[in-house]
C-alpha atoms as a PDB file:
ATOM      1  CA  UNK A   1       0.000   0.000   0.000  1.00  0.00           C
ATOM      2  CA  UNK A   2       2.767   2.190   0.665  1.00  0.00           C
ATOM      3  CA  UNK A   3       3.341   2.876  -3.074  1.00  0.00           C
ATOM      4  CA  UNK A   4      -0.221   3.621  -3.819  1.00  0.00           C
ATOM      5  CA  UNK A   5      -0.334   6.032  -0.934  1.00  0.00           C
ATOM      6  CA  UNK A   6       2.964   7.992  -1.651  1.00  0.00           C
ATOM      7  CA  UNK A   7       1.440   8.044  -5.326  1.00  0.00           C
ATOM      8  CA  UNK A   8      -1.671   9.902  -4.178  1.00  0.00           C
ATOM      9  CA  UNK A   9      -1.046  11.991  -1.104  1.00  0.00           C
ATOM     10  CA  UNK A  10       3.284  12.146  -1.325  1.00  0.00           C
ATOM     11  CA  UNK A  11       3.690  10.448   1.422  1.00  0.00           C
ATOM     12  CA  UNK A  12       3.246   7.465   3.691  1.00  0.00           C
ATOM     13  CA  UNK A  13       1.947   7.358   7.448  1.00  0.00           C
ATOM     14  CA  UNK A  14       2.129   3.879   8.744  1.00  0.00           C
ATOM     15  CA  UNK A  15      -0.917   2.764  10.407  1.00  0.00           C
ATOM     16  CA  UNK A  16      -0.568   2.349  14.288  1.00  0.00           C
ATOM     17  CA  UNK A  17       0.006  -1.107  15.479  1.00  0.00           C
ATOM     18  CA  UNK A  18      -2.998   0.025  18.310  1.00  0.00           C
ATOM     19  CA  UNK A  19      -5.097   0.272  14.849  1.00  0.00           C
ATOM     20  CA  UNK A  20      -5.091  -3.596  14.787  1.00  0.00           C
ATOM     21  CA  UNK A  21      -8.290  -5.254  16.022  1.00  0.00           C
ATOM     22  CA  UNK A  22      -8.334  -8.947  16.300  1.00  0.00           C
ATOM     23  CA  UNK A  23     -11.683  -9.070  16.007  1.00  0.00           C
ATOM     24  CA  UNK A  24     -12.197  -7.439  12.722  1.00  0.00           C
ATOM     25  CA  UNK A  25      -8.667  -8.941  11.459  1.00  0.00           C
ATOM     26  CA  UNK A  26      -7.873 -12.609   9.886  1.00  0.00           C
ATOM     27  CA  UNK A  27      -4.062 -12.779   8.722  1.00  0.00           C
ATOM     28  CA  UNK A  28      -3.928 -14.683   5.130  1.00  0.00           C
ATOM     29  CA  UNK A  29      -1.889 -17.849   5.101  1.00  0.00           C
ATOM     30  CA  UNK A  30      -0.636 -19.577   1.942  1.00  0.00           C
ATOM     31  CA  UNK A  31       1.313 -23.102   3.012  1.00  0.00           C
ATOM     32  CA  UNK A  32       2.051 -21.618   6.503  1.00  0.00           C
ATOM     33  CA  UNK A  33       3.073 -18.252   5.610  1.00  0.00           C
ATOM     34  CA  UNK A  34       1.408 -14.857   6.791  1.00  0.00           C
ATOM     35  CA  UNK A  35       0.776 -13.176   3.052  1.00  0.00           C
ATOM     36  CA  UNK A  36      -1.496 -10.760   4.017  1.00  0.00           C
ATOM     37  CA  UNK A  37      -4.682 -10.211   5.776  1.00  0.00           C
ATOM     38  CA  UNK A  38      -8.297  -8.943   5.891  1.00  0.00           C
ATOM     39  CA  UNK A  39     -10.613  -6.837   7.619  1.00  0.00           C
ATOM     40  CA  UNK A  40     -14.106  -7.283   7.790  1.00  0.00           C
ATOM     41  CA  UNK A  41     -16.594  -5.118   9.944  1.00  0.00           C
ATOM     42  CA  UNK A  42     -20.572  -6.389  10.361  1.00  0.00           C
ATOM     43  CA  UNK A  43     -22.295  -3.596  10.540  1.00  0.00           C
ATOM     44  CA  UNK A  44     -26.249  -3.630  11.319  1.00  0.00           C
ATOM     45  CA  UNK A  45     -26.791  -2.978   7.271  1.00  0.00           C
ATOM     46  CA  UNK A  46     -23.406  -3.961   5.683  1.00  0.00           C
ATOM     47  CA  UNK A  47     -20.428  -5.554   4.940  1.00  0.00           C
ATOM     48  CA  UNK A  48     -17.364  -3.093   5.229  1.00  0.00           C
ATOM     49  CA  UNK A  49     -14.121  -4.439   3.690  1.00  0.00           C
ATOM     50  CA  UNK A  50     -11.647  -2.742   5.506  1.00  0.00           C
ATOM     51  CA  UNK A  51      -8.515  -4.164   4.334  1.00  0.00           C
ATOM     52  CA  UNK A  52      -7.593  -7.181   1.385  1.00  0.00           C
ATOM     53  CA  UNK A  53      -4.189  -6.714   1.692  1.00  0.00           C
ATOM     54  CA  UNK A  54      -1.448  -9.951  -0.298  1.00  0.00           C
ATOM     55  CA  UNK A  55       1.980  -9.243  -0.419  1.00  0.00           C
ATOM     56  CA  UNK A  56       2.816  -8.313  -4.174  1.00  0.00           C
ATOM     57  CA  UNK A  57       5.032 -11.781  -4.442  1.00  0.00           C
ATOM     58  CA  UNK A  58       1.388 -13.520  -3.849  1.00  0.00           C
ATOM     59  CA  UNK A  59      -0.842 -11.413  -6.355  1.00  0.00           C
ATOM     60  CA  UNK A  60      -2.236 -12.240  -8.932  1.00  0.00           C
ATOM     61  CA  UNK A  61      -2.238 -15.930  -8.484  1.00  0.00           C
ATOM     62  CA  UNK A  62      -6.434 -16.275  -7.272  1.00  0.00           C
ATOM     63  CA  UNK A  63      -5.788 -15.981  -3.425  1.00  0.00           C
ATOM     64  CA  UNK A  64      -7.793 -12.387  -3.403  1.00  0.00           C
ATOM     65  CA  UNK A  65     -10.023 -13.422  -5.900  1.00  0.00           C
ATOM     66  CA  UNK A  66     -11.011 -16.731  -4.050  1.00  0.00           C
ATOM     67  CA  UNK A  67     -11.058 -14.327  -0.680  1.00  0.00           C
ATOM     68  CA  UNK A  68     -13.209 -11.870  -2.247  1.00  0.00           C
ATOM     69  CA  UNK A  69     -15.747 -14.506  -3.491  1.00  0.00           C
ATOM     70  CA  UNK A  70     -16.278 -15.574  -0.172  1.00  0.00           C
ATOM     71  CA  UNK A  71     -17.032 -12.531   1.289  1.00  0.00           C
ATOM     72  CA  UNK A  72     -19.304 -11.793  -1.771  1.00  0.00           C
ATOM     73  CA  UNK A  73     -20.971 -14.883  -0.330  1.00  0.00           C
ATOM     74  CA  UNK A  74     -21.016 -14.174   2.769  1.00  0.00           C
ATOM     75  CA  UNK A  75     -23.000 -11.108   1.931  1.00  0.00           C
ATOM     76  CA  UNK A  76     -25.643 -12.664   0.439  1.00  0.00           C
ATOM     77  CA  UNK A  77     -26.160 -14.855   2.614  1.00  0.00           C
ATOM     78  CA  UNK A  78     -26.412 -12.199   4.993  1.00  0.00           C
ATOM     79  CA  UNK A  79     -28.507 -10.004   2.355  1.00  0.00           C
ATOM     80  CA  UNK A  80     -26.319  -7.628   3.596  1.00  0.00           C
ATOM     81  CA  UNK A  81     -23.920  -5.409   0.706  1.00  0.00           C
ATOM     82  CA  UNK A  82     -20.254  -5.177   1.062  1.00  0.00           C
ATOM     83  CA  UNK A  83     -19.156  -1.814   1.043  1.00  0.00           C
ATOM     84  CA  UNK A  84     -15.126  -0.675   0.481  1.00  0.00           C
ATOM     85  CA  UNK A  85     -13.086   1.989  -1.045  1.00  0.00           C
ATOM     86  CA  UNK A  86     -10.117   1.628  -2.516  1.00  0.00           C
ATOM     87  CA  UNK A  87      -7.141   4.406  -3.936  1.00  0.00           C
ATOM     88  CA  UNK A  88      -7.862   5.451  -7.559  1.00  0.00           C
ATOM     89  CA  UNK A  89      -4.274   4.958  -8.126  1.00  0.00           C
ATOM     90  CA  UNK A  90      -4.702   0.659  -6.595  1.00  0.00           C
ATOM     91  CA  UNK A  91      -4.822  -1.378  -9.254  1.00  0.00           C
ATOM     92  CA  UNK A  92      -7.129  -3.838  -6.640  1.00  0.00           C
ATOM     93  CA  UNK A  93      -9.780  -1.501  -8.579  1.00  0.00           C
ATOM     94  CA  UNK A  94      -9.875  -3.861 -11.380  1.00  0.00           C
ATOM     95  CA  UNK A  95     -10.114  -7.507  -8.523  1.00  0.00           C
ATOM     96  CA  UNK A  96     -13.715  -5.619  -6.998  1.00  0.00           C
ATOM     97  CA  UNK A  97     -15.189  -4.717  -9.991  1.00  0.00           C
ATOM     98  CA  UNK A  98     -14.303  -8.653 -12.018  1.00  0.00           C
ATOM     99  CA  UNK A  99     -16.231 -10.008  -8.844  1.00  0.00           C
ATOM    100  CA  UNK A 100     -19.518  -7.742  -9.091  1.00  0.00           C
ATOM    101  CA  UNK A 101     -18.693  -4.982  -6.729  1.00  0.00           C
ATOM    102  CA  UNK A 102     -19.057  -1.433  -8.545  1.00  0.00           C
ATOM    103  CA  UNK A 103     -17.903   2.372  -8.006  1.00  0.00           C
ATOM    104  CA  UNK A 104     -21.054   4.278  -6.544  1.00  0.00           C
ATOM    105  CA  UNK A 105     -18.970   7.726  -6.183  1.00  0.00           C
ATOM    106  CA  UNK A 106     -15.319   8.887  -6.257  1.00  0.00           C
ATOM    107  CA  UNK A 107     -12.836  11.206  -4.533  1.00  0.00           C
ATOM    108  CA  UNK A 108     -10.206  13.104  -5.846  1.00  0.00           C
ATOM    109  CA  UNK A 109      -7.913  10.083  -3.927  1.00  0.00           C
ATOM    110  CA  UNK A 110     -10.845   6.964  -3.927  1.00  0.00           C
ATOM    111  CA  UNK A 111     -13.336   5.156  -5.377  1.00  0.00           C
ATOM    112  CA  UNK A 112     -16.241   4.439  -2.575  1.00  0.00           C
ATOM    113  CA  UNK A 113     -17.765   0.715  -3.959  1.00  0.00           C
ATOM    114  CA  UNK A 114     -20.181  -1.636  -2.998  1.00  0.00           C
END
């Protein structure tokens, strides 16, 4: 993310380590090692992806497509939508929208989809 973020605002602000929250967080494991991970939030009405986050060395091999496809499920089951946004410069753009989920506005910096 850090590329995508000095692309759009110049810079790059780690997130605080206090920011993580187990219960919201699942860390992505590919034959026993951490890749990446993803955060979910159940709201009353929605879905909201936080974070899909694979190490470049893992993209683009299905493991965030398969992830997203489950959540997708998940909502449905839950007749709930999934709601995320996502850097205008992130190339993850193109992943949301080949599994159904579509732009409803934009920001000079993000796309706001569900």
């Amino acid at each position: 993310m850090r590329e995508y973020a000095e692309r759009t605002s110049g810079n790059w602000i780690p997130e605080p380590r206090d920011n993580f929250r187990p219960e919201v967080h699942r860390i992505i494991q590919c034959d026993g090692i951490e890749i990446g991970c993803v955060a979910l939030i159940e709201e009353p009405d929605a879905l909201m992806l936080e974070k899909l986050y694979i190490l470049p060395t893992y993209q683009r091999g299905g493991i965030g497509t398969s992830l997203l496809r489950r959540l997708v499920e998940r909502a449905h089951a839950s007749e709930k939508p999934i709601h995320l946004r996502v850097l205008r410069v992130n190339p993850a753009r193109q992943l949301y929208e080949r599994n159904g989920v579509k732009v409803n506005r934009s920001s000079d910096e993000r796309h706001f989809m569900s």
